[in-house]
Protein backbone atom coordinates (compact mmCIF):
# COMPACT_ATOMS: atom_id res chain seq x y z
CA UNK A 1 67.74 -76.57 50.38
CA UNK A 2 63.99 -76.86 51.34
CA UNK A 3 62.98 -80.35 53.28
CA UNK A 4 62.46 -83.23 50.79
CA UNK A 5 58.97 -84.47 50.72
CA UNK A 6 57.70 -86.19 47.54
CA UNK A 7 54.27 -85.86 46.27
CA UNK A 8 53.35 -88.78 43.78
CA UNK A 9 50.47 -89.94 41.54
CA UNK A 10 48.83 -93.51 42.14
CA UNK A 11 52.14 -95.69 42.29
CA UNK A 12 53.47 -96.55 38.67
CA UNK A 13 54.44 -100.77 38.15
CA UNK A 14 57.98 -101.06 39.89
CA UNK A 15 61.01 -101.55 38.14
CA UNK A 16 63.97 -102.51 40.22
CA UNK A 17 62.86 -100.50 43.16
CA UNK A 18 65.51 -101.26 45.70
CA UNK A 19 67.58 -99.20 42.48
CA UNK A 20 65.21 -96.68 42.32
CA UNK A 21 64.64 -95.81 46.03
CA UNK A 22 69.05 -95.55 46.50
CA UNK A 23 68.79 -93.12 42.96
CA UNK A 24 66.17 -91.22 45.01
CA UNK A 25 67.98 -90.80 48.57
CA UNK A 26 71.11 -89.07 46.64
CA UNK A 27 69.57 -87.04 44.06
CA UNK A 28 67.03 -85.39 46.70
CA UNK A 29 70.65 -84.84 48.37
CA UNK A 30 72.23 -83.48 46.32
CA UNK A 31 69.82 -81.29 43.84
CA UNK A 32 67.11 -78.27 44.71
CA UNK A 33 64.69 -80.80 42.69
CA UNK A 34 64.15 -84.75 41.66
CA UNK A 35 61.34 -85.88 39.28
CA UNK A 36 60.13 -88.58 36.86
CA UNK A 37 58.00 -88.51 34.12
CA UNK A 38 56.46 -91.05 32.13
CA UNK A 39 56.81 -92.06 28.10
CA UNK A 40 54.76 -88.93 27.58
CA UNK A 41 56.96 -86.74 29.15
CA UNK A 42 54.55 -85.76 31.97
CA UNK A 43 55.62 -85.66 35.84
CA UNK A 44 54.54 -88.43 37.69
CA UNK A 45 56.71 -87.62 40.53
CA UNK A 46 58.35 -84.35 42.03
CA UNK A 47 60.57 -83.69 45.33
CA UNK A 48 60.61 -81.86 47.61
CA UNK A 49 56.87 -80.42 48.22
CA UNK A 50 58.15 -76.76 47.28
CA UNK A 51 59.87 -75.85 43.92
CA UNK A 52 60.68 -72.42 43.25
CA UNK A 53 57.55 -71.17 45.81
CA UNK A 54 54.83 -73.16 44.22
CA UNK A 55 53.27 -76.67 45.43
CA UNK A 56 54.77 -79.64 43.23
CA UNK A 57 51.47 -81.36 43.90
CA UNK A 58 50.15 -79.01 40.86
CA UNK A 59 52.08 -79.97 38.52
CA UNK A 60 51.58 -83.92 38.60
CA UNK A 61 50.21 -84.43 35.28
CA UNK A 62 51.62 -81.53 33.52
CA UNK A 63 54.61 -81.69 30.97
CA UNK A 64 58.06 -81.32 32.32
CA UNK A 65 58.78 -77.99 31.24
CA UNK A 66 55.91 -76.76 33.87
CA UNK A 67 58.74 -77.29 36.77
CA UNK A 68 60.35 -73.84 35.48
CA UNK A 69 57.47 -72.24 33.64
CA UNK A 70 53.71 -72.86 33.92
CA UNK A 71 53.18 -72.19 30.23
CA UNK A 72 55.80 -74.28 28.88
CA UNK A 73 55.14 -77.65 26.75
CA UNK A 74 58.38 -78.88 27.34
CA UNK A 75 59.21 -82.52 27.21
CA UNK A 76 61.91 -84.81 27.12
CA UNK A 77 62.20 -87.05 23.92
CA UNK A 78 62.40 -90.71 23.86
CA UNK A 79 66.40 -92.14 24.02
CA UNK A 80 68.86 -93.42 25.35
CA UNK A 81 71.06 -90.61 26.07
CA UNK A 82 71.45 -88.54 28.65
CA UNK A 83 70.69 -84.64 28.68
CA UNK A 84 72.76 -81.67 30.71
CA UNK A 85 71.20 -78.05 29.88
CA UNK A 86 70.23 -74.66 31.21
CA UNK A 87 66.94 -73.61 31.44
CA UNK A 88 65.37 -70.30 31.74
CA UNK A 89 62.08 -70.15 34.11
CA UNK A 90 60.62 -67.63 37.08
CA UNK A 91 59.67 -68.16 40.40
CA UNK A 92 56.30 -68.00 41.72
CA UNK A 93 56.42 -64.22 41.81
CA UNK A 94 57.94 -63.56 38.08
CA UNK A 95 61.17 -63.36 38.65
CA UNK A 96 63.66 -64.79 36.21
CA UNK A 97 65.67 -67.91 37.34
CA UNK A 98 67.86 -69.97 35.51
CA UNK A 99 68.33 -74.15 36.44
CA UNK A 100 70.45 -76.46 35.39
CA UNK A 101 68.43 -79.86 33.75
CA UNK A 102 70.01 -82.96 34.43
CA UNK A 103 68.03 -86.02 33.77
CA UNK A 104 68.91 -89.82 32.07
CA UNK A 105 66.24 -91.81 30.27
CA UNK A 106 64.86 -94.95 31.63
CA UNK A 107 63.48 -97.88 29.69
CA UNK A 108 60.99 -100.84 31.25
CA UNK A 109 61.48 -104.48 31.14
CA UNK A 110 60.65 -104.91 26.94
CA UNK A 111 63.94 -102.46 26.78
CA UNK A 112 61.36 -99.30 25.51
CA UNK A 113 61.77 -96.05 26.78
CA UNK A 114 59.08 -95.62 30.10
CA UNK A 115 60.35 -91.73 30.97
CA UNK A 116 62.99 -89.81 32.76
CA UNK A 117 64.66 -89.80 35.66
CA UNK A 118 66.37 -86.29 37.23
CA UNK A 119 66.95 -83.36 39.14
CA UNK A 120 67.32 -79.69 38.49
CA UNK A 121 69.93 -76.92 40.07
CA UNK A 122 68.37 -73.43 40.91
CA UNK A 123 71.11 -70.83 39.89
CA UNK A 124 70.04 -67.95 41.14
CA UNK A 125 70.06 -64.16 40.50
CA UNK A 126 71.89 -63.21 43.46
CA UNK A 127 75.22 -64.95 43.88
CA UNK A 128 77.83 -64.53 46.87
CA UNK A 129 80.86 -66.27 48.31
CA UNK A 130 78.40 -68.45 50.69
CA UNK A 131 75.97 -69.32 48.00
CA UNK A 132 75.34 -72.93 46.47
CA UNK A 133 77.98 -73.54 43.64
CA UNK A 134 78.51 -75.53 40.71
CA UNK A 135 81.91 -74.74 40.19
CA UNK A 136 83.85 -73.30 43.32
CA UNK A 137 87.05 -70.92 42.24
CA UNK A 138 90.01 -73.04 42.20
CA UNK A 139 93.18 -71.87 43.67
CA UNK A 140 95.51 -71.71 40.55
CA UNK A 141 93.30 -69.24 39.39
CA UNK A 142 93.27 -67.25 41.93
CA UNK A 143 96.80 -67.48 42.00
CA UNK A 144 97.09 -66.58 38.27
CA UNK A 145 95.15 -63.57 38.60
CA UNK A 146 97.10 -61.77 41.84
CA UNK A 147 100.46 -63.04 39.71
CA UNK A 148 99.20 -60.60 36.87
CA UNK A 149 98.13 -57.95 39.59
CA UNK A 150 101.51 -58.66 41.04
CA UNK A 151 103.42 -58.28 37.86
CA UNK A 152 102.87 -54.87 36.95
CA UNK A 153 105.52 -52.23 39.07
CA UNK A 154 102.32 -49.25 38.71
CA UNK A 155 98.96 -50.61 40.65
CA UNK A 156 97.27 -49.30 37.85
CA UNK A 157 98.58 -51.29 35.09
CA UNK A 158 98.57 -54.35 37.48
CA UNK A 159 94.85 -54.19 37.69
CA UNK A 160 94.48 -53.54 34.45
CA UNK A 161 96.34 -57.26 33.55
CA UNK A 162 94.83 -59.04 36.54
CA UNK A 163 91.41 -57.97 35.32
CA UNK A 164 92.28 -59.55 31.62
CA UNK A 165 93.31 -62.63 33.14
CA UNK A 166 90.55 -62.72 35.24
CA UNK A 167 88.45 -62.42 32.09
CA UNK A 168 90.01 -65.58 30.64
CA UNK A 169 89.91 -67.57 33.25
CA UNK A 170 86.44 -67.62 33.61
CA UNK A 171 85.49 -67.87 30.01
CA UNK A 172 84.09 -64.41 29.67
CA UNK A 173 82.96 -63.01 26.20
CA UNK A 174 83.34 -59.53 27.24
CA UNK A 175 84.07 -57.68 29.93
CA UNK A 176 84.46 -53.87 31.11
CA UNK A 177 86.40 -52.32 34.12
CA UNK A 178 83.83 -49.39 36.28
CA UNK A 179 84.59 -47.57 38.80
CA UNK A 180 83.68 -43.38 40.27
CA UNK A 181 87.32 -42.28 39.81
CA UNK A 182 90.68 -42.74 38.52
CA UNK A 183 92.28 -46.12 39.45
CA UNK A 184 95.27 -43.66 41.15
CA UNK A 185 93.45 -41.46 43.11
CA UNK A 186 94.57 -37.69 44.34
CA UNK A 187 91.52 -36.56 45.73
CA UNK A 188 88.18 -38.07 47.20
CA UNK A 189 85.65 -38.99 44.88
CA UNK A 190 81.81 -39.06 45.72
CA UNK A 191 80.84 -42.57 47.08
CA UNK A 192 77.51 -41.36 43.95
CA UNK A 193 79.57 -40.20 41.54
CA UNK A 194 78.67 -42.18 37.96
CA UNK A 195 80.39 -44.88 37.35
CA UNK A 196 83.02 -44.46 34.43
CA UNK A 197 83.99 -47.62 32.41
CA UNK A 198 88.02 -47.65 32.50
CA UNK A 199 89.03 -50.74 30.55
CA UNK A 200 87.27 -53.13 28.14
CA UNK A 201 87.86 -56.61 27.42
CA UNK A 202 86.61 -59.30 24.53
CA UNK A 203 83.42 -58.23 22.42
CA UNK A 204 80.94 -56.03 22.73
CA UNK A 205 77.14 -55.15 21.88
CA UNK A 206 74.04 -53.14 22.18
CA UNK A 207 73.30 -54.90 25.40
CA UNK A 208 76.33 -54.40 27.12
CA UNK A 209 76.63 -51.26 26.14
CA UNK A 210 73.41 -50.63 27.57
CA UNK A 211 73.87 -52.30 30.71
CA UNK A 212 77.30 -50.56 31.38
CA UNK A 213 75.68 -47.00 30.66
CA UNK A 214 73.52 -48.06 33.25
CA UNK A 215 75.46 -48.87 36.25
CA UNK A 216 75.56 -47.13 39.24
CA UNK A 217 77.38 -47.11 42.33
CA UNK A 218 75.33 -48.85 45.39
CA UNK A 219 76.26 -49.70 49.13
CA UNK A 220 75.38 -53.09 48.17
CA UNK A 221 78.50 -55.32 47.27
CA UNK A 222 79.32 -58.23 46.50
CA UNK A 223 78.51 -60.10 43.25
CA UNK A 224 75.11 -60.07 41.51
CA UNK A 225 74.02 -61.67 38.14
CA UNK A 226 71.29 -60.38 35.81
CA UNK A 227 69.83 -61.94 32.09
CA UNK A 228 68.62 -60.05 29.65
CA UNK A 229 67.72 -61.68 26.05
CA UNK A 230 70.66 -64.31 25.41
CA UNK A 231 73.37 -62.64 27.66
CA UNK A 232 74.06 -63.70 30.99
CA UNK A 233 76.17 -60.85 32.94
CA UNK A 234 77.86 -61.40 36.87
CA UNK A 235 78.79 -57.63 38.69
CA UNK A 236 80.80 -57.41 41.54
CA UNK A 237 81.27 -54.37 43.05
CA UNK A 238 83.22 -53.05 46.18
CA UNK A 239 83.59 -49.91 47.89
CA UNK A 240 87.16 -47.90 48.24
CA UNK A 241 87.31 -45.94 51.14
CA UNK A 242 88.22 -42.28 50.20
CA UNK A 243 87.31 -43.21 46.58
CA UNK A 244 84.21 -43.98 45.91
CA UNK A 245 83.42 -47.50 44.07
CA UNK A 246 85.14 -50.40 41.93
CA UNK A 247 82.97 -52.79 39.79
CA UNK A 248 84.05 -56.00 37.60
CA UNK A 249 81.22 -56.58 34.90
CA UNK A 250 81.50 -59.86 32.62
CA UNK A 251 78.73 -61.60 30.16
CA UNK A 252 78.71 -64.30 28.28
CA UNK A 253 75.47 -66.84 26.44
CA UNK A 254 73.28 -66.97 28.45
CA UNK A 255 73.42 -70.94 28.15
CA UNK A 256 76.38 -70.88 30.12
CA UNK A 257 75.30 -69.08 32.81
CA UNK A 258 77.37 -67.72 35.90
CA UNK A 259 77.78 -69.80 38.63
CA UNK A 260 78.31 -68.95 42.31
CA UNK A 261 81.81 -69.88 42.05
CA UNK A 262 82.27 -67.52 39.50
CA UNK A 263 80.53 -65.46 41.39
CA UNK A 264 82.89 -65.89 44.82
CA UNK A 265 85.96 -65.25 42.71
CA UNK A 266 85.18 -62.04 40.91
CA UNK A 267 83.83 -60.71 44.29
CA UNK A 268 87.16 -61.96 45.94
CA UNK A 269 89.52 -60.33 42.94
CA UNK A 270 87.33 -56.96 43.60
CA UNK A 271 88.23 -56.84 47.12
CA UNK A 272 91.47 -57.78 46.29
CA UNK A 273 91.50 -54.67 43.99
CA UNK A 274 90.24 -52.40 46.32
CA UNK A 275 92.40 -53.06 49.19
CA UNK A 276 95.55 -52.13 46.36
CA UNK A 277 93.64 -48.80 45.43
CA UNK A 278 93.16 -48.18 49.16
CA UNK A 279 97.09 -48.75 49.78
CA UNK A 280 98.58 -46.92 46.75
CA UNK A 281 96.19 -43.95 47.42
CA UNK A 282 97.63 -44.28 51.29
CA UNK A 283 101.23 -44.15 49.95
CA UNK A 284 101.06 -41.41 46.67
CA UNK A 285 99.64 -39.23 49.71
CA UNK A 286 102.41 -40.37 52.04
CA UNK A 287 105.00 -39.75 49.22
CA UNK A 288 103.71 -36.59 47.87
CA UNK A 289 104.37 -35.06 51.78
CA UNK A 290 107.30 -37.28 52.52
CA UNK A 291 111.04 -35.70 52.06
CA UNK A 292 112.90 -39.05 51.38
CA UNK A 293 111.23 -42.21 49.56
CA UNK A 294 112.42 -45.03 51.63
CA UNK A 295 111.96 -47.61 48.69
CA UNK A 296 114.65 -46.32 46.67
CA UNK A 297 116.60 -44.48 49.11
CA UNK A 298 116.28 -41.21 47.27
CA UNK A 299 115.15 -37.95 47.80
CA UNK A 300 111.32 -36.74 46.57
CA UNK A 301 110.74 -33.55 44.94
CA UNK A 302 109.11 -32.26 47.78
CA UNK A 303 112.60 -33.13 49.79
CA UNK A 304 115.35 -31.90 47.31
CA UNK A 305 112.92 -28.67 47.15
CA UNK A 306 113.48 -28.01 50.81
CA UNK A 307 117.08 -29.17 50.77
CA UNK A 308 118.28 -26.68 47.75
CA UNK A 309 116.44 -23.98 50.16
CA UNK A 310 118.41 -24.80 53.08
CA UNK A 311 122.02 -24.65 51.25
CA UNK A 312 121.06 -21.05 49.47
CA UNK A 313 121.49 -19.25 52.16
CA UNK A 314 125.06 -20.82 52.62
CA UNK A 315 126.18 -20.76 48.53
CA UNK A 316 125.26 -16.68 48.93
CA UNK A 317 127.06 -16.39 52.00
CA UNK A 318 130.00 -17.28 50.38
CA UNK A 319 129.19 -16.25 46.67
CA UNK A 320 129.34 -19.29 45.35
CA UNK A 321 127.37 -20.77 42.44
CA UNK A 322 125.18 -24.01 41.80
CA UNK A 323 123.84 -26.45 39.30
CA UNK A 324 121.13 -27.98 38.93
CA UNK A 325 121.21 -30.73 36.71
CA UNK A 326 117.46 -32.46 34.73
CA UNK A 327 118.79 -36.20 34.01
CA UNK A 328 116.24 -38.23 31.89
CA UNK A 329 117.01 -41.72 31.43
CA UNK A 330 115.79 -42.33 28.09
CA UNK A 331 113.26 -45.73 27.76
CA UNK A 332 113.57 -46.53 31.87
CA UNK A 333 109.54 -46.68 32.43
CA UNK A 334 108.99 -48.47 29.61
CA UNK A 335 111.85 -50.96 30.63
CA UNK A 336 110.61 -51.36 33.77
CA UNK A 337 107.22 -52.16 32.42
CA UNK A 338 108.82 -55.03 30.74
CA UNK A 339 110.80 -56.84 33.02
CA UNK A 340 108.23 -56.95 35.92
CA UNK A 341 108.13 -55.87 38.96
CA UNK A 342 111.10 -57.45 40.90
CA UNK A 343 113.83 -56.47 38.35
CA UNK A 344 112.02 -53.42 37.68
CA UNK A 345 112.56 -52.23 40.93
CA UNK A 346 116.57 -53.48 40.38
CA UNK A 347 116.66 -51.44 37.39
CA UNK A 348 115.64 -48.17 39.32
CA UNK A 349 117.67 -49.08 41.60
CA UNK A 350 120.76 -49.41 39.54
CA UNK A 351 120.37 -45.76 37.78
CA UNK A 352 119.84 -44.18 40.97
CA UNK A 353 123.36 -45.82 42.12
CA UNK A 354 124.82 -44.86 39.07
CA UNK A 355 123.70 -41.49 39.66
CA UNK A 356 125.08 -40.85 42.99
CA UNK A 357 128.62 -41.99 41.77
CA UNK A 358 128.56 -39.59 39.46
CA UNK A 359 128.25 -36.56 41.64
CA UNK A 360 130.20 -36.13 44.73
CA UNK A 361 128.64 -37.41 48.20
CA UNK A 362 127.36 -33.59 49.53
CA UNK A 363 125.18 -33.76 46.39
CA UNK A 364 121.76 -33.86 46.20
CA UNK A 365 119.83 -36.74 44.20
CA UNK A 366 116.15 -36.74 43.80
CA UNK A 367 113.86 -38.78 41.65
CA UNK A 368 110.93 -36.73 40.60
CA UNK A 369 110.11 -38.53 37.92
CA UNK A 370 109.43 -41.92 36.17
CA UNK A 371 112.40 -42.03 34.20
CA UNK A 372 113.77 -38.14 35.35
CA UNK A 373 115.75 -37.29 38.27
CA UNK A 374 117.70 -34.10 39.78
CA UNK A 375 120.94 -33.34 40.33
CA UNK A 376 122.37 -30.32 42.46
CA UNK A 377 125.77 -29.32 42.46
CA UNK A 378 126.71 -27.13 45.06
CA UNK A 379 129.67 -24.82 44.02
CA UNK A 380 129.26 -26.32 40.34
CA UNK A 381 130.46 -23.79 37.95
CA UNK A 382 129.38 -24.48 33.99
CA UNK A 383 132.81 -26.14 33.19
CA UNK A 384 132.34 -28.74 36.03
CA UNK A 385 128.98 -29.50 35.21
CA UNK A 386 129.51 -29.53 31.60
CA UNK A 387 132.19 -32.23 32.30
CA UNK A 388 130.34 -34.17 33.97
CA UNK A 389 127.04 -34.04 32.17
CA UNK A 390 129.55 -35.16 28.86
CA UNK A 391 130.57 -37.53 31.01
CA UNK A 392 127.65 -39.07 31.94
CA UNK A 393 125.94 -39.23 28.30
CA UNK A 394 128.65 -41.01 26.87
CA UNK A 395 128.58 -43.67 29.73
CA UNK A 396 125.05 -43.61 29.45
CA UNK A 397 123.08 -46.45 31.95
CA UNK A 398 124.38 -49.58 31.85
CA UNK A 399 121.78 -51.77 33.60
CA UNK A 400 122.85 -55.37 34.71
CA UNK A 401 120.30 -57.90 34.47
CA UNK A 402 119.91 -60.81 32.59
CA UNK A 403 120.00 -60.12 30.22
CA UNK A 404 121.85 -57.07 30.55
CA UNK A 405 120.52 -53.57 28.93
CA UNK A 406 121.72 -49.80 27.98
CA UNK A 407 119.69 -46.64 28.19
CA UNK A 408 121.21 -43.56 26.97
CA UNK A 409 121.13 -40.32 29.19
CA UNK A 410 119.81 -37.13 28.06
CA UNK A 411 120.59 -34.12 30.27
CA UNK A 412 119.10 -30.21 30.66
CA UNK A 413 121.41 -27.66 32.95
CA UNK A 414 120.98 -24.75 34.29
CA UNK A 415 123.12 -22.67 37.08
CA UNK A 416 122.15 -20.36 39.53
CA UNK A 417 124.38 -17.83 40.75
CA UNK A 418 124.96 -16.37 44.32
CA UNK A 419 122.24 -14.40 45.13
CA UNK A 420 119.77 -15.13 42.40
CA UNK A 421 116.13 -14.75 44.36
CA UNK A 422 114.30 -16.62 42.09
CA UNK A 423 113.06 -19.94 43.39
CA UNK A 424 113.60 -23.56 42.46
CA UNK A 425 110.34 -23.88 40.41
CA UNK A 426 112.00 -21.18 37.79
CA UNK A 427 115.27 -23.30 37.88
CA UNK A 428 113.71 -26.45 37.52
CA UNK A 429 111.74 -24.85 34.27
CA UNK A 430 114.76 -23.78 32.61
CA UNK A 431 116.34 -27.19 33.05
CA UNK A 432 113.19 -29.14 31.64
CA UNK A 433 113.25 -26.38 28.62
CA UNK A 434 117.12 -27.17 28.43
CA UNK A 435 116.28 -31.04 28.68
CA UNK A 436 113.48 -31.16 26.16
CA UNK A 437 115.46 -28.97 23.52
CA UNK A 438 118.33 -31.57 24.20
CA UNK A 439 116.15 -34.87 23.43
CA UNK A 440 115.04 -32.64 20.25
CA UNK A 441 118.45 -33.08 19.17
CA UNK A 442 118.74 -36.58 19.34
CA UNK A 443 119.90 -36.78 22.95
CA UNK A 444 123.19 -35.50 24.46
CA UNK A 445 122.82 -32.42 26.76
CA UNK A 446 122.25 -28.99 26.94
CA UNK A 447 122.90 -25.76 28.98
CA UNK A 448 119.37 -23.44 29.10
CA UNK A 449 121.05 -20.68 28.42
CA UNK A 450 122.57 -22.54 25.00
CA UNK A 451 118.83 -23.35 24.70
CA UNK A 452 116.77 -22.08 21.54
């Protein structure tokens, strides 16, 4: 806030100055500007020497409305109430600004009205977590929003929820998700790749549309706002390393226009978001090398491969046979999706358990798969895995939570025999042929070789 120096015409007949000179020590405190005008609604006095780079000392005199824009006839009207709007102005170079006009009418000793008394609040284009702010982001909100990122089991779908509630909290009429990639990257995107727009919220129009078409990526972050015609929009944008960029656009009227608290939260809920994408990339890329997912205690894809190619050698040794069995747990993702992330992760939990006591202990499990996982059978001839896969689909998944739920099991087989050389991939084909062909049927399972 610049120094406070006031600049007055000749003095004006006092009335109840002791009053007037405490009004005047907190406003100039407390606002970017403090003025009075007289009956006519012209300035008779304006602090601090400096408003929005040009000399108050000009614009004694002048209607009110001159404080934001030198062509502007605005002036307050005789009352008794007081007034709490937005204005729209520009600086001394041109630049758009919006302020917030504050001011209480003031009568003289006969009880008529003698002028205004108030202050104005520069919001500016350019808002950040250290900026001046009307409303600062409150804590439950904060809280509600990484509850809804929290929620969600897939990072993905979390952000997806955390940016709708972020939407409503802050009284956003519309809304759109940006970023240069996919929210679940696999590979590196271009830190100038376009931005794409990846989820929409509230209403829309021409200029929103326009504005999103235009985005771009930038090494700037942080939250900015921009006004054009009677839409006021706040972007916050953060980079990802390894991905590229993440951006959180919102508008709304443009008299209600986006404070720096507003501002400090969305930038804090995009770094929030980008230190998740960061992670979960981090992790799929840890996973899709790993052997064994420690979370669930189960084997990967990339670990039951190896596994199966390790106990070959041994089942053709001996001439023995194996199955390997495709188990889809009909409606698991979508359950999981449902109950949240804490007995989400139960529920997986709970079929891959189930699972395992269903084969024997030299078995191999594997999830590979939101809701499919792998069984092999070593030395698993087609009446011992057809018993078990009958078995298993009539037990189905019982899953105890509260409250408790049943999935039913559909299952695709297929057995290799001692000294097949054809490799897991063609195994694991014929089982997801047998599985699909099985689920076609209304569930139950299904041998590939019994497959149409």
């Amino acid at each position: 806030m610049m120094p406070q120096t006031e600049t007055t015409l000749p003095p004006a007949p006092a009335t109840g100055s002791g009053g007037h000179a405490a009004w005047r020590g907190v406003a100039t405190a407390a606002l970017d500007a403090v003025f009075e005008t007289d009956a006519d609604g012209r300035l008779t006095s304006v602090a601090p020497r400096h408003v929005l780079g040009r000399d108050t000392r000009s614009l004694l005199g002048q209607p009110l409305g001159t404080m934001w824009n030198t062509a502007s006839d605005d002036r307050p009207q005789a009352g008794r109430t007081p007034v709490r709007r937005v204005v729209h102005g520009a600086d001394h170079a041109g630049r758009p600004v919006d302020l917030l006009l504050t001011y209480t009418p003031h009568q003289n000793a006969d009880g008529l009205f003698s002028g205004v008394r108030g202050g104005l609040i520069i919001i500016g284009d350019e808002v950040a977590p250290g900026a001046q702010a009307i409303r600062q982001p409150d804590a439950p909100t904060l809280r509600r929003v990484v509850e809804a990122l929290r929620a969600a089991l897939v990072p993905r779908i979390g952000i997806l929820a955390a940016f709708d509630m972020l939407a409503q909290e802050i009284g956003a009429d519309g809304g759109a998700l940006v970023s240069t990639g996919p929210l679940s990257p696999h590979e590196p995107s271009p830190i100038d790749g376009a931005f794409q727009i990846l989820h929409r919220f509230g209403t829309w129009n021409d200029h929103s549309e326009r504005l999103a078409a235009k985005l771009e990526p930038s090494t700037r972050t942080g939250a900015l706002r921009r006004r054009e015609d009677r839409f006021d929009f706040l972007l916050a944008r953060e980079r990802v390393r390894l991905f590229g960029q993440i951006g959180l656009l919102f508008w709304r009227s443009a008299d209600k226009p986006w404070s720096a608290g507003d501002g400090a939260l969305c930038a804090a809920v995009t770094s929030t978001f980008s230190a998740l994408i960061e992670l979960d990339g981090v992790h799929r890329n840890l996973l899709r090398e790993a052997h064994f997912d420690p979370g669930y205690n189960v084997l990967t894809w990339a670990g039951f491969r190896s596994e199966v190619g390790r106990r070959t050698a041994r089942l053709d040794r001996e001439h023995l046979s194996a199955t390997l069995m495709l188990v889809a747990i009909e409606g698991l993702s979508a359950l999981v999706s449902s109950l949240g992330f804490a007995d989400g992760e139960d529920a997986i939990r709970q079929c891959i358990e189930l699972l395992r006591a269903a084969v024997r202990p030299t078995d191999l499990v594997a999830r590979i798969g939101s809701d499919t996982f792998a069984l092999w059978m070593d030395g698993g001839d087609r009446f011992a895995a057809a018993e078990r896969a009958e078995r298993m689909c009539i037990h189905g998944a019982p899953i105890i939570l509260d409250p408790p739920h049943h999935l039913s099991v559909s299952m695709g087989l297929v057995t290799r025999e001692a000294e097949t050389t054809e490799p897991i991939e063609v195994f694991l084909e014929r089982a997801s042929l047998a599985l699909r062909s099985a689920r076609d049927n209304g569930g139950g399972w299904l041998f590939s070789h019994d497959a149409p």
